[in-house]
N, C-alpha and C. Protein backbone atom coordinates (compact mmCIF):
# COMPACT_ATOMS: atom_id res chain seq x y z
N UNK A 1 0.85 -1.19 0.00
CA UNK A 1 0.00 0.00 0.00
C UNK A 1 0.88 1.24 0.00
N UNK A 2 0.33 2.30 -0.88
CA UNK A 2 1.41 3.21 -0.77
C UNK A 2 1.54 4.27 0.42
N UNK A 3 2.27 5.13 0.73
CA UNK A 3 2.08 6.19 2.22
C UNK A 3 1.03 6.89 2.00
N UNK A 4 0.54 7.24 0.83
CA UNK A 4 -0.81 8.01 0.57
C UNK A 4 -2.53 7.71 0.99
N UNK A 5 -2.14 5.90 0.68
CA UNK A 5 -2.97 5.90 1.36
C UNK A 5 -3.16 5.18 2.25
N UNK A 6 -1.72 4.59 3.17
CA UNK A 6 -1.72 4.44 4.76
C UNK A 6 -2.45 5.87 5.03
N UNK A 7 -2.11 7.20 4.72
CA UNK A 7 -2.26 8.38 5.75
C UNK A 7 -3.90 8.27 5.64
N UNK A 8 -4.35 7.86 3.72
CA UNK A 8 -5.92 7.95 3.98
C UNK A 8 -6.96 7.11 5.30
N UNK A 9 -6.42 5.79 5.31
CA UNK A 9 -6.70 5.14 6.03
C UNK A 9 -6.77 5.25 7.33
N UNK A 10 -5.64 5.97 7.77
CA UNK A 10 -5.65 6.71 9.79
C UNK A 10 -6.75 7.63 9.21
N UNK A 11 -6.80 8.39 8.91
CA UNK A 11 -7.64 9.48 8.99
C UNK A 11 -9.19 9.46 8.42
N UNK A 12 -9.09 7.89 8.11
CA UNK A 12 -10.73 7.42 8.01
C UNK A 12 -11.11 7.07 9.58
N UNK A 13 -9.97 6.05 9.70
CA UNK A 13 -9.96 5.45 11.51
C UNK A 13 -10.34 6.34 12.76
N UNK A 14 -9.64 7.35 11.64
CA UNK A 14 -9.39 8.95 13.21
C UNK A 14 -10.86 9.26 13.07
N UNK A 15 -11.13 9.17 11.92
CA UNK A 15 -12.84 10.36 12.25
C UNK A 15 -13.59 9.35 12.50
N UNK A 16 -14.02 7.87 12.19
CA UNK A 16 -14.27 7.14 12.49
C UNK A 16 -14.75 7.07 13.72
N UNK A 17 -13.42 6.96 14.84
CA UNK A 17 -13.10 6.96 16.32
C UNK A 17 -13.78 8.31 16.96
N UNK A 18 -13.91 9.64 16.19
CA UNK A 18 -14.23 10.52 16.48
C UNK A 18 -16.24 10.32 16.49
N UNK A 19 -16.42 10.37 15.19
CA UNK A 19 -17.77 10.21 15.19
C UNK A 19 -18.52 9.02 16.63
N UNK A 20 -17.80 8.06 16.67
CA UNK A 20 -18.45 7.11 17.54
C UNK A 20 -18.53 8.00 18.76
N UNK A 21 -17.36 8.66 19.11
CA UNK A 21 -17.13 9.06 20.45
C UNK A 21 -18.47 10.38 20.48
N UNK A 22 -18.45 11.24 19.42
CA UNK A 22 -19.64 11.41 19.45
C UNK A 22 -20.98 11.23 19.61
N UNK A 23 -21.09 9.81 19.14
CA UNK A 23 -22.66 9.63 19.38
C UNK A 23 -22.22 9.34 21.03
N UNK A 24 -21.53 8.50 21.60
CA UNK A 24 -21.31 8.26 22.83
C UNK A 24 -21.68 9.60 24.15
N UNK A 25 -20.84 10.51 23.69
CA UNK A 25 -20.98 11.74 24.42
C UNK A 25 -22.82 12.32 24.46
N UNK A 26 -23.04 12.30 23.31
CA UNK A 26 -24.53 13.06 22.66
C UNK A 26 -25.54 12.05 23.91
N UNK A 27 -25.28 11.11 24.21
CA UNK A 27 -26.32 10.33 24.45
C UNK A 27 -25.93 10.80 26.32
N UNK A 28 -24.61 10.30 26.79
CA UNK A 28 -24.13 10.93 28.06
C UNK A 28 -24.72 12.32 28.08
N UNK A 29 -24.86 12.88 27.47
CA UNK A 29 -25.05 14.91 27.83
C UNK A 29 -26.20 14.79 27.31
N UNK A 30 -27.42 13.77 26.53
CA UNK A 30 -28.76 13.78 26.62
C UNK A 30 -29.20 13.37 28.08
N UNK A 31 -28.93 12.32 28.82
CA UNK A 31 -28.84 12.02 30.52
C UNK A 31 -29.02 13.29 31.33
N UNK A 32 -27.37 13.79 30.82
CA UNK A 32 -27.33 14.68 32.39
C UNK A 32 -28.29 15.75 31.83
N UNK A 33 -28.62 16.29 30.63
CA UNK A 33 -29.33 17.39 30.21
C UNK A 33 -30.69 16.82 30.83
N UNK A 34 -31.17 15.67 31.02
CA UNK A 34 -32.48 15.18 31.47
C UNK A 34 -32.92 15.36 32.85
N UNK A 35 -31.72 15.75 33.48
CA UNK A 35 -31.74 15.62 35.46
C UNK A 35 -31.72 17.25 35.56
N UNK A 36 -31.71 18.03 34.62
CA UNK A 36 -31.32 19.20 34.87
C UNK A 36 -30.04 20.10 34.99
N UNK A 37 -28.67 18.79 34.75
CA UNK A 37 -27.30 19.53 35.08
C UNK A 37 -26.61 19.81 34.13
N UNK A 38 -27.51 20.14 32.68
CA UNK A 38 -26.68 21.12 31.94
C UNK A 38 -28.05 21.81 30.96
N UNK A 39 -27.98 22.80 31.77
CA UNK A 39 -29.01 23.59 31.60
C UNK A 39 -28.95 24.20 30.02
N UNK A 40 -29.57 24.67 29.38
CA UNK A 40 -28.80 25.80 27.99
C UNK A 40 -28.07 24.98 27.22
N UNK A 41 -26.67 25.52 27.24
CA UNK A 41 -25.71 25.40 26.74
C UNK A 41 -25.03 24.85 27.65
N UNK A 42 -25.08 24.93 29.18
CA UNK A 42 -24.22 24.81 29.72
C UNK A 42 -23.21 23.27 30.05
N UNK A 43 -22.33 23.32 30.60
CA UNK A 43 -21.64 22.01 30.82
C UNK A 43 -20.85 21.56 29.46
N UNK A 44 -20.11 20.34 29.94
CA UNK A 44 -19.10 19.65 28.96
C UNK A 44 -18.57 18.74 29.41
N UNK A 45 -18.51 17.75 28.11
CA UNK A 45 -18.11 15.86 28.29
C UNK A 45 -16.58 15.96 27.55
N UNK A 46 -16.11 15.08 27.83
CA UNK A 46 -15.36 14.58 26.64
C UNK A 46 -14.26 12.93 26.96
N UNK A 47 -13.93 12.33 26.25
CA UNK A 47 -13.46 11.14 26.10
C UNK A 47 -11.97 11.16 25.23
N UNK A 48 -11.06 10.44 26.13
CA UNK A 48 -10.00 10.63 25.29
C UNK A 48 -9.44 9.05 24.47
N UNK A 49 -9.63 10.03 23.44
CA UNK A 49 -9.03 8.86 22.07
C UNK A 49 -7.79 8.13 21.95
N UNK A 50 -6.55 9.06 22.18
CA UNK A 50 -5.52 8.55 22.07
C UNK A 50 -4.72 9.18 23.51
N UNK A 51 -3.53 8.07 24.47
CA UNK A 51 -2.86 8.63 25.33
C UNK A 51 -1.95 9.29 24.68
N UNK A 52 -1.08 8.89 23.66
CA UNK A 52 0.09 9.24 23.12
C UNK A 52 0.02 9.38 21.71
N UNK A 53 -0.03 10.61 21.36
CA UNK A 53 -0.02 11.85 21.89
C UNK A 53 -1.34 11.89 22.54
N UNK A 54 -1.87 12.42 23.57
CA UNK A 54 -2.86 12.53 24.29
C UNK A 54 -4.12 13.75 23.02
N UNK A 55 -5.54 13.29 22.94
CA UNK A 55 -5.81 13.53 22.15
C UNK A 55 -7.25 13.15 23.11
N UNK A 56 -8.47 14.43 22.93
CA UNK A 56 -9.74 14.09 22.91
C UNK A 56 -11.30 14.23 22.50
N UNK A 57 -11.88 13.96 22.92
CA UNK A 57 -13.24 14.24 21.37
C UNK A 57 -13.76 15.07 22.34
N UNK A 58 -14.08 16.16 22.47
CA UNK A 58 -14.69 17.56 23.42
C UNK A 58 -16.06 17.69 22.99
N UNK A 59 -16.93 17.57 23.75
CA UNK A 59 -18.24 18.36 23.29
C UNK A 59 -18.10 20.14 22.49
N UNK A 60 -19.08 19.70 21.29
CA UNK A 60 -18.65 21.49 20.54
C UNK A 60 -19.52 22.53 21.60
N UNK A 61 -18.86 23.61 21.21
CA UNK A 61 -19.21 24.87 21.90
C UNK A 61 -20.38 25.31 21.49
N UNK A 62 -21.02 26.09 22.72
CA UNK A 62 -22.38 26.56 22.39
C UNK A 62 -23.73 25.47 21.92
N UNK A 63 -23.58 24.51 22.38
CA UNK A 63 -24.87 23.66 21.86
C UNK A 63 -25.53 23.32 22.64
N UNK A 64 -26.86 23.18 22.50
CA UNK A 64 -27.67 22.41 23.39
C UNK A 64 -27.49 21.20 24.10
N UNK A 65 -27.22 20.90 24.84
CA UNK A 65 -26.53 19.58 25.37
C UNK A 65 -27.42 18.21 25.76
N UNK A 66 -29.13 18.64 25.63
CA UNK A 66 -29.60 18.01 25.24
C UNK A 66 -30.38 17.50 23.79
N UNK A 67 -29.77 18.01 23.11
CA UNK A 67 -29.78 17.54 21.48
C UNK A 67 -28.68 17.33 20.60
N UNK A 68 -27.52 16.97 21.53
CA UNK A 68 -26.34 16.80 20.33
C UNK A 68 -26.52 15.69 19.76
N UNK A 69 -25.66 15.67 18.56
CA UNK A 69 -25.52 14.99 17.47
C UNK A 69 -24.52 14.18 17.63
N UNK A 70 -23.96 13.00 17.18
CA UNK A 70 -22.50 12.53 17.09
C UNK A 70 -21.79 13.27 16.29
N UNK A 71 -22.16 14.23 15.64
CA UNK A 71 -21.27 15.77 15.20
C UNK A 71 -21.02 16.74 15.68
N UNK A 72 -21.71 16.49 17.15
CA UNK A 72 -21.39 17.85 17.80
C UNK A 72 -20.30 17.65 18.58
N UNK A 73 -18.93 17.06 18.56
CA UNK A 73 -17.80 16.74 18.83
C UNK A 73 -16.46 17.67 17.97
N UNK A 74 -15.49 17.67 18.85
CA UNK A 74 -14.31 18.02 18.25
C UNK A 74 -13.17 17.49 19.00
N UNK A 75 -12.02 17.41 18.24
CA UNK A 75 -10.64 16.86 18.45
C UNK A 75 -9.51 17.60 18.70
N UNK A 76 -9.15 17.89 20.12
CA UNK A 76 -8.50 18.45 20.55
C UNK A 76 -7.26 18.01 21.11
N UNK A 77 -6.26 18.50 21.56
CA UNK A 77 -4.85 18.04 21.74
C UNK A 77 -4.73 18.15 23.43
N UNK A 78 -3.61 17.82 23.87
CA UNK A 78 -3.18 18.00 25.20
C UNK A 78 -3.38 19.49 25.52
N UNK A 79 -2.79 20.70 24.77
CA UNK A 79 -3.20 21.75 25.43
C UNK A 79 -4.77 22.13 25.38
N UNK A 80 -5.59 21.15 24.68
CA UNK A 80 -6.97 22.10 24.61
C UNK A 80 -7.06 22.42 23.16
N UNK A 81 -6.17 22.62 22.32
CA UNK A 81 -6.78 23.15 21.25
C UNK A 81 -6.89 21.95 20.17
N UNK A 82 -7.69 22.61 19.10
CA UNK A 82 -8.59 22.09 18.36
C UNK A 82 -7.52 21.30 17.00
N UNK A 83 -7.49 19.71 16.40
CA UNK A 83 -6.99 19.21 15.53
C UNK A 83 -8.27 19.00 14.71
N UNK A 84 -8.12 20.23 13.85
CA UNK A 84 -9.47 19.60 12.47
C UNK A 84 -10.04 20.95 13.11
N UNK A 85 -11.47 21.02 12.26
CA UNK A 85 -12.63 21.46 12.38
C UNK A 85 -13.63 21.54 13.89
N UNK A 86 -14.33 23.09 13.95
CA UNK A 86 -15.08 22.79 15.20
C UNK A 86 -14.32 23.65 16.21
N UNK A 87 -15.42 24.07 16.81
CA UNK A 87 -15.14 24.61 18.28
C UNK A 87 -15.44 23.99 19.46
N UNK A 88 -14.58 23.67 20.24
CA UNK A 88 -15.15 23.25 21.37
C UNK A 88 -14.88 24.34 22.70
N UNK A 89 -15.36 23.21 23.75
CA UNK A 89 -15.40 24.34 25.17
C UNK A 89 -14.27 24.72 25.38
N UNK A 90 -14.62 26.21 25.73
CA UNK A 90 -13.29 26.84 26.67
C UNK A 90 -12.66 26.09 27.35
N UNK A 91 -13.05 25.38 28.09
CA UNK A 91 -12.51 24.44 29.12
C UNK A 91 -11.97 23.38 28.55
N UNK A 92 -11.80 23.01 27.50
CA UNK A 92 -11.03 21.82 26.84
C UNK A 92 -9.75 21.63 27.21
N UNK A 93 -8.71 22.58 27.56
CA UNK A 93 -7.40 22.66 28.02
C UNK A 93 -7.72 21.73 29.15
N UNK A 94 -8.86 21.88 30.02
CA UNK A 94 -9.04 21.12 31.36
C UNK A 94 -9.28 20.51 31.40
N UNK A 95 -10.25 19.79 30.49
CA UNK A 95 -10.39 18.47 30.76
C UNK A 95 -9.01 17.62 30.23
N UNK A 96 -8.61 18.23 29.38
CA UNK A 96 -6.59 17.91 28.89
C UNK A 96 -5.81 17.53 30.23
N UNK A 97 -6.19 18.73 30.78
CA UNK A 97 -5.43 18.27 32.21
C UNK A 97 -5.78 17.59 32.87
N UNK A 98 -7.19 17.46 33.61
CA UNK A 98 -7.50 15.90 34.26
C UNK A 98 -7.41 14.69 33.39
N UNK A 99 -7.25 14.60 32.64
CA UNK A 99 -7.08 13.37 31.62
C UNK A 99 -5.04 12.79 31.54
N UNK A 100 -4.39 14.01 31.60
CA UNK A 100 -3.13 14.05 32.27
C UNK A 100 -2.68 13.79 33.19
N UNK A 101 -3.20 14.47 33.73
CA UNK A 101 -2.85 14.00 35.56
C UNK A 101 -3.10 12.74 36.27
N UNK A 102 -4.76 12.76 36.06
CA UNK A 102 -5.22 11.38 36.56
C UNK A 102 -4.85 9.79 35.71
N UNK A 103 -5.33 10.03 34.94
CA UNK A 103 -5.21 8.64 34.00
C UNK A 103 -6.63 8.39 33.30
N UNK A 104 -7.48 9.27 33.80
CA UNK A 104 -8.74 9.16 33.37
C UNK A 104 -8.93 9.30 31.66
N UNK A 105 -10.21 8.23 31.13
CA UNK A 105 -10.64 8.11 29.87
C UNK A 105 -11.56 8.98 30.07
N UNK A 106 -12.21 9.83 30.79
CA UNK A 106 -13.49 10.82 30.29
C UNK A 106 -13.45 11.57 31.44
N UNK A 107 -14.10 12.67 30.82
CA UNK A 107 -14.65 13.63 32.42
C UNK A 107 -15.55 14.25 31.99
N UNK A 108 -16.27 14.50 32.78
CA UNK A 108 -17.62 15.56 32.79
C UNK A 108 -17.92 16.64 33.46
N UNK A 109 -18.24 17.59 33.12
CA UNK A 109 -18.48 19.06 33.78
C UNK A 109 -20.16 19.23 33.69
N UNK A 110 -20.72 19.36 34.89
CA UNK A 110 -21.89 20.08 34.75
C UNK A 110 -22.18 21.01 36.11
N UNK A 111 -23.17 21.77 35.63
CA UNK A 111 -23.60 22.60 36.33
C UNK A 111 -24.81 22.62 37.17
N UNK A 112 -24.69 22.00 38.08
CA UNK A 112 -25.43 22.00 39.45
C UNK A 112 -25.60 22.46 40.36
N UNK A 113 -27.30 22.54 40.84
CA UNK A 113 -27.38 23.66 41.57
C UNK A 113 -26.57 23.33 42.85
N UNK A 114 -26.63 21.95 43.53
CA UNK A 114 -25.93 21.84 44.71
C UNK A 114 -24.83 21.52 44.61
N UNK A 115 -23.35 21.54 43.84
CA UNK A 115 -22.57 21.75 43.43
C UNK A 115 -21.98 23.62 43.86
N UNK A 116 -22.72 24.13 42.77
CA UNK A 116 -22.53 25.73 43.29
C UNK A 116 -22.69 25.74 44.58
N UNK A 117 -24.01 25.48 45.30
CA UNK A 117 -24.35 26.08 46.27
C UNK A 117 -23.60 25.72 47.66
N UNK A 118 -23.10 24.22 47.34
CA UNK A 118 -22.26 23.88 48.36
C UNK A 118 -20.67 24.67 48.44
N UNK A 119 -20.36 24.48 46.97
CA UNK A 119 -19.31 25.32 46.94
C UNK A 119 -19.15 26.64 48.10
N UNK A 120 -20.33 27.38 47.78
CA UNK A 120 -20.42 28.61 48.41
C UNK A 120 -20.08 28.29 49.62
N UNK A 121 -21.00 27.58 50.72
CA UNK A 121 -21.37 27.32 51.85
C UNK A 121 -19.72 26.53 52.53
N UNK A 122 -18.92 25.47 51.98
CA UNK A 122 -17.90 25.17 52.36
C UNK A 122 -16.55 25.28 51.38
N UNK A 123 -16.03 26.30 51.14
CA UNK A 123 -15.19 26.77 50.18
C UNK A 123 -13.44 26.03 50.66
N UNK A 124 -13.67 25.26 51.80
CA UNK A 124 -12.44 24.86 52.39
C UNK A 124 -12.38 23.19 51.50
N UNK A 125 -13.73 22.77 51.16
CA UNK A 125 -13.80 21.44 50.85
C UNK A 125 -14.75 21.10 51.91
N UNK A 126 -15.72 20.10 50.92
CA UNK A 126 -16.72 19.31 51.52
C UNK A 126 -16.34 18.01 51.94
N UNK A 127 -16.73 17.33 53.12
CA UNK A 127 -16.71 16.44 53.77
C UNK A 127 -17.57 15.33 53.73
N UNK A 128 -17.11 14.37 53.33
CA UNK A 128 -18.70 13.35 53.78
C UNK A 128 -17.73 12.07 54.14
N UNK A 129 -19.24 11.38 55.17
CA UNK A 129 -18.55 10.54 56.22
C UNK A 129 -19.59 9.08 56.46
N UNK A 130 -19.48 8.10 56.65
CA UNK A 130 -20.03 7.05 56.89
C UNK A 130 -20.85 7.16 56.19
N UNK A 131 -20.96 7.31 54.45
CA UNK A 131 -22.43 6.73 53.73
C UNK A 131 -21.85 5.80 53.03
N UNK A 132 -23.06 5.20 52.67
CA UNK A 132 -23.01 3.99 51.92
C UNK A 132 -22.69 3.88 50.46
N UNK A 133 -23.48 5.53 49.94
CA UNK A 133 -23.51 5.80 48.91
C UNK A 133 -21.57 5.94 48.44
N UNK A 134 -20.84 6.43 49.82
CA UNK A 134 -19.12 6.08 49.00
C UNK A 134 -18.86 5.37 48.37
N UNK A 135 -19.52 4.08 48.30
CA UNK A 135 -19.01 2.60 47.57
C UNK A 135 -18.99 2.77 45.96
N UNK A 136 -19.94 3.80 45.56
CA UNK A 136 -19.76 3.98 44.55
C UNK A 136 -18.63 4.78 43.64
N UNK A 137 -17.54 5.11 44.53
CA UNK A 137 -16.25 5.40 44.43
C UNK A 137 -15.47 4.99 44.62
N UNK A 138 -15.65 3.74 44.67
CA UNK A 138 -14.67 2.70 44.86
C UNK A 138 -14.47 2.35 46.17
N UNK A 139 -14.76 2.81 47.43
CA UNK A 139 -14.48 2.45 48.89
C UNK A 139 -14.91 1.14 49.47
N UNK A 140 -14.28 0.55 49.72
CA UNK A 140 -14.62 -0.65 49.91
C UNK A 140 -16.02 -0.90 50.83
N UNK A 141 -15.96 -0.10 51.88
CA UNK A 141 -16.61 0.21 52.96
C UNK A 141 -17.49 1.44 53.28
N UNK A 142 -18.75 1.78 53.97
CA UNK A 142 -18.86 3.01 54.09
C UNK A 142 -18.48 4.21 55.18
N UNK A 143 -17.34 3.00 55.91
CA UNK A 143 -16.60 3.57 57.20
C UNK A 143 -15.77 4.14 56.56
N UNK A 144 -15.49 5.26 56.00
CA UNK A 144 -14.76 5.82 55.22
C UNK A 144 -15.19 7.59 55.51
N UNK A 145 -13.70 8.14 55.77
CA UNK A 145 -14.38 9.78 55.25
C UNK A 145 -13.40 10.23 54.28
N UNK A 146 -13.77 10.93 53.47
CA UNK A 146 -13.60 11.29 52.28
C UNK A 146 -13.87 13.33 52.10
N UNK A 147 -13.20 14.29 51.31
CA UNK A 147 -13.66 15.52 50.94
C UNK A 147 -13.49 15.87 49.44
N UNK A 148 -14.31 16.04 49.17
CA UNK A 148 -14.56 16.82 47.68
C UNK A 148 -13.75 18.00 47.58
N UNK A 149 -12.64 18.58 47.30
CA UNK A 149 -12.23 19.89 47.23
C UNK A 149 -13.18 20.93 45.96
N UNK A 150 -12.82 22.18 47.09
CA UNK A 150 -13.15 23.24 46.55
C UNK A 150 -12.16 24.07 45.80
N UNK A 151 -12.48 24.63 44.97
CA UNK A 151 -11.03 25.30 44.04
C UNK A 151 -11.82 26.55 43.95
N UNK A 152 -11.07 27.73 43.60
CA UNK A 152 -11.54 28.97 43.20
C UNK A 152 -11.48 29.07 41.75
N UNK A 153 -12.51 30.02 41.38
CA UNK A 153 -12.96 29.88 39.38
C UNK A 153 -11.74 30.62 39.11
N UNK A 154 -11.72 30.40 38.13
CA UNK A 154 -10.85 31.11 36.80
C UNK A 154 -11.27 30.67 35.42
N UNK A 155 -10.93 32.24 34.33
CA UNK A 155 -10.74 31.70 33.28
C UNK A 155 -10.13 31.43 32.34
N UNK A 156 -8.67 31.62 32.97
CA UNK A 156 -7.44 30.88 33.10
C UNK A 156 -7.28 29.44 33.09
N UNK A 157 -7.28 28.97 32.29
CA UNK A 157 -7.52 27.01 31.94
C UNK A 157 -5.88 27.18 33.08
N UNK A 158 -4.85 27.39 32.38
CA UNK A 158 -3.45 26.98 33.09
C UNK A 158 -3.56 27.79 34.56
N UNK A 159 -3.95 28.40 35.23
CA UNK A 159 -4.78 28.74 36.38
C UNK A 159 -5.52 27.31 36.87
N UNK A 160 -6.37 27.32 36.17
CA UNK A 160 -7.11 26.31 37.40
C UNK A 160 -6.89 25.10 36.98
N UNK A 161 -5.99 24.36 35.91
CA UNK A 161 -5.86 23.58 36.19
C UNK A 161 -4.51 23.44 37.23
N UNK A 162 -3.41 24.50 37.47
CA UNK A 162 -2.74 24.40 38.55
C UNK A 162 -3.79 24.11 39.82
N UNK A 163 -4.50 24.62 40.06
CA UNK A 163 -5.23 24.90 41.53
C UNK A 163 -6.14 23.52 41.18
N UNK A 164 -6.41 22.62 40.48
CA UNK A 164 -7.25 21.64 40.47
C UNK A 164 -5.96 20.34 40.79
N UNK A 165 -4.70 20.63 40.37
CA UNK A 165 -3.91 19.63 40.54
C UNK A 165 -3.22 19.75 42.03
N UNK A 166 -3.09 20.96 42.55
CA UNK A 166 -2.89 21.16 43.88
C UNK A 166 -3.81 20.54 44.80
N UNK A 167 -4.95 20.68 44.32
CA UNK A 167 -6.63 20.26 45.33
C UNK A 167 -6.67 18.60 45.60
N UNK A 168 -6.30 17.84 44.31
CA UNK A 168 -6.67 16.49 44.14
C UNK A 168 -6.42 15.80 45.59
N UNK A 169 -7.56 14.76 45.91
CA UNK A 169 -7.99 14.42 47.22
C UNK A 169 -8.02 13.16 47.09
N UNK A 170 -7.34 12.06 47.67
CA UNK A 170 -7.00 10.57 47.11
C UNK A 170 -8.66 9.96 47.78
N UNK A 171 -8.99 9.56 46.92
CA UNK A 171 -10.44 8.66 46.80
C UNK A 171 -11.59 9.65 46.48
N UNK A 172 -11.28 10.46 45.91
CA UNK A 172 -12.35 11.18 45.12
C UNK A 172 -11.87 11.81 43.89
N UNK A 173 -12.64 11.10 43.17
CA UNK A 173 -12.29 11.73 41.63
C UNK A 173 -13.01 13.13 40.83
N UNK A 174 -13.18 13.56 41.41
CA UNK A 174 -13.98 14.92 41.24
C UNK A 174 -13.27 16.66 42.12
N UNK A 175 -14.09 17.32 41.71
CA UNK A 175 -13.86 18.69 42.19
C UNK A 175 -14.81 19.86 41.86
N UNK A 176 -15.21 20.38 42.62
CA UNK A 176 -15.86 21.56 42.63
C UNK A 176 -14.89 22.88 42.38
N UNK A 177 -15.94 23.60 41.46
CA UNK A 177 -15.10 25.22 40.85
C UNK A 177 -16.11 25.75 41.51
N UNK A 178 -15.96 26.92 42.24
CA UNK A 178 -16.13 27.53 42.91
C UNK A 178 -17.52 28.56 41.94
N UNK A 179 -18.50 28.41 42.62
CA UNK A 179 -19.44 29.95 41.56
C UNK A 179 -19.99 29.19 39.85
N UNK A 180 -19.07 27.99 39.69
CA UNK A 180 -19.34 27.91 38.39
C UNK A 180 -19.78 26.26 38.07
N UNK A 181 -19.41 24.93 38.86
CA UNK A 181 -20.07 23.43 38.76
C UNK A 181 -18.81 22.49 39.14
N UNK A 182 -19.25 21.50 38.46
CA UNK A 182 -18.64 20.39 39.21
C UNK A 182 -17.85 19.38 38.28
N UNK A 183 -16.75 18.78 38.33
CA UNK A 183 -15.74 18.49 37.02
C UNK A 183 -15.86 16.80 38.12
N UNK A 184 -16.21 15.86 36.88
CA UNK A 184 -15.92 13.86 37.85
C UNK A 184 -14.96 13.32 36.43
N UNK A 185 -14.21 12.75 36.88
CA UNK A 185 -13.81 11.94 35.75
C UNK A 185 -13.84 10.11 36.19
N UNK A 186 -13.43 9.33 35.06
CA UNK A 186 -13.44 7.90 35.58
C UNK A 186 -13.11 7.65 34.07
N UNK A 187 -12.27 5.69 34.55
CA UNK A 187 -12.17 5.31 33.50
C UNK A 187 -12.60 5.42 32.01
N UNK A 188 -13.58 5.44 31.96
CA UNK A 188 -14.59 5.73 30.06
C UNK A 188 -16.10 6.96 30.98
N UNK A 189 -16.57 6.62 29.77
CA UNK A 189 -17.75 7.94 30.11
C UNK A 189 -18.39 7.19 30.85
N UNK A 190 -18.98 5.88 31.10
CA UNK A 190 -19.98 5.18 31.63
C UNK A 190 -19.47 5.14 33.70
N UNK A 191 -18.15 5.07 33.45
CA UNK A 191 -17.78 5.10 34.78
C UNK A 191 -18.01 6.66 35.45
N UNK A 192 -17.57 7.96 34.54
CA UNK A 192 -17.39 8.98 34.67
C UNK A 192 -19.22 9.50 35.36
N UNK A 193 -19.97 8.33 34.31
CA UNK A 193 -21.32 9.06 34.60
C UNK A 193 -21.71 8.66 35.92
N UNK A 194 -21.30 7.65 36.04
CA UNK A 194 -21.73 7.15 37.72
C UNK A 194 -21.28 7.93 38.86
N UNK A 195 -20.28 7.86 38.31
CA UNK A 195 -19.27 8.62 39.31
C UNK A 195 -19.80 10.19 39.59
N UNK A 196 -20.24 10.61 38.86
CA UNK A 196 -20.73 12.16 38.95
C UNK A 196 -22.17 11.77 39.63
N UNK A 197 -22.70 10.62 38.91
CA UNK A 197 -24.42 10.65 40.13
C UNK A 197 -24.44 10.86 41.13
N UNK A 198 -22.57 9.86 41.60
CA UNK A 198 -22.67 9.62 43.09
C UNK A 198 -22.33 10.78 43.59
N UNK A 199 -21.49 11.45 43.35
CA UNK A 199 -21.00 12.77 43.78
C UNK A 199 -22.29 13.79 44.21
N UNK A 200 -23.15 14.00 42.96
CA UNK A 200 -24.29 14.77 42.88
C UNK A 200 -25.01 14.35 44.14
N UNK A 201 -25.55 12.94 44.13
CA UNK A 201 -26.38 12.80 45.70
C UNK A 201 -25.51 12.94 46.63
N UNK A 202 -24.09 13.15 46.58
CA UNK A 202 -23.78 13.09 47.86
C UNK A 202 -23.99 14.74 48.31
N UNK A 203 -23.77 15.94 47.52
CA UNK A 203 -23.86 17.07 47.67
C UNK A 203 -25.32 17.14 48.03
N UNK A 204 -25.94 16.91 46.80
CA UNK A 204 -27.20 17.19 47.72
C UNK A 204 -28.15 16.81 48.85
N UNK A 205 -27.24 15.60 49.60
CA UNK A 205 -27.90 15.12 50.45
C UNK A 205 -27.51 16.11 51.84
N UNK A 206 -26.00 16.97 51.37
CA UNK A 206 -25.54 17.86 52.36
C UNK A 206 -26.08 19.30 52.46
N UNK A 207 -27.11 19.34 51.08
CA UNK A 207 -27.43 20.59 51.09
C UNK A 207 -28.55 20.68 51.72
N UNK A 208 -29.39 19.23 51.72
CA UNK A 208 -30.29 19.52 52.14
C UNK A 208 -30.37 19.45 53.87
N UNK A 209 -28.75 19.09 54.47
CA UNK A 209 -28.51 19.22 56.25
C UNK A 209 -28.82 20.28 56.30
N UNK A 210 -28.39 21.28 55.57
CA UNK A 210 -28.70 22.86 55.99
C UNK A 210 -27.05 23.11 56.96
């Protein structure tokens, strides 16, 4: 086969890999758009394609997040920016970085009301202690205490993802931005989505202590 069209062939594979990851995402951000935690436009998924070079399919910018398409994706690099066509979220640099740091295949950002609101209320980091519901983070047990860190916003991607890599809290895969929602990652999107349910009831089971 000649190099012309080895290169055609990756780059059938690549969009290929892209489109799937699309419909994948569209259907994840039809979910959370269903519970209420990505209101508008708001929030952002994404799944990473390749470690090396680190490479991932970003939800596009500005869309309804409960009607995407497996086209409403784009392919972005380790810093965040865009390989090919498409805009995606501001925040793409960040999910670059939790996908770096951690080891994680996906992460999700949405915007929740008890997310924000806890933020507000414990800006040191939230606490939770003997539930059951931890197990769904892997704890073996629910004799376990555990804190969600709080980070302060920016819109500075290399900003907060310093202050998100400073925060990281061993047995919780998540983090709260301060004023603005809530970032979970996990192995693939299916883990990522659980992982954010559990997070979500756990906040709001604290919001509603008062």
């Amino acid at each position: 086969m000649s190099s012309s069209g080895s290169a055609g062939s990756a780059e059938a594979t690549a969009a290929l890999d892209l489109e799937e990851a699309g419909a994948v995402l569209a259907a994840e951000a039809a979910r959370f758009a269903s519970f209420g935690w990505m209101r508008g436009t708001s929030g952002n998924l994404s799944v990473v394609l390749s470690r090396t070079p680190l490479q991932l399919a970003v939800t596009a910018s500005g869309r309804d997040k409960g009607e995407l398409t497996a086209a409403d994706v784009v392919l972005t690099d380790a810093s965040g920016a865009v390989l090919g066509a498409g805009r995606p979220s501001a925040e793409a640099a960040l999910h670059a970085r939790v996908a770096a740091l951690t080891g994680a295949g996906a992460v999700v950002h949405v915007h929740t009301v008890a997310s924000v609101a806890m933020g507000h209320r414990e800006p040191g980091g939230i606490s939770f202690r003997d539930l059951e519901m931890l197990k769904g983070l892997g704890h073996p047990t629910h004799e376990v205490a555990v804190t969600l860190p709080v980070i302060a916003n920016s819109q500075d991607m290399t900003v907060l993802g310093d202050r998100l890599e400073a925060a990281l809290s061993p047995g919780m895969p998540a983090v709260v931005v301060a004023g603005h929602g809530l970032y979970v990652w996990g192995a693939d999107p299916r883990e990522a989505r659980h992982r954010t349910e559990v997070v979500e009831w756990l906040l709001e089971l604290e919001l509603t202590r008062g």
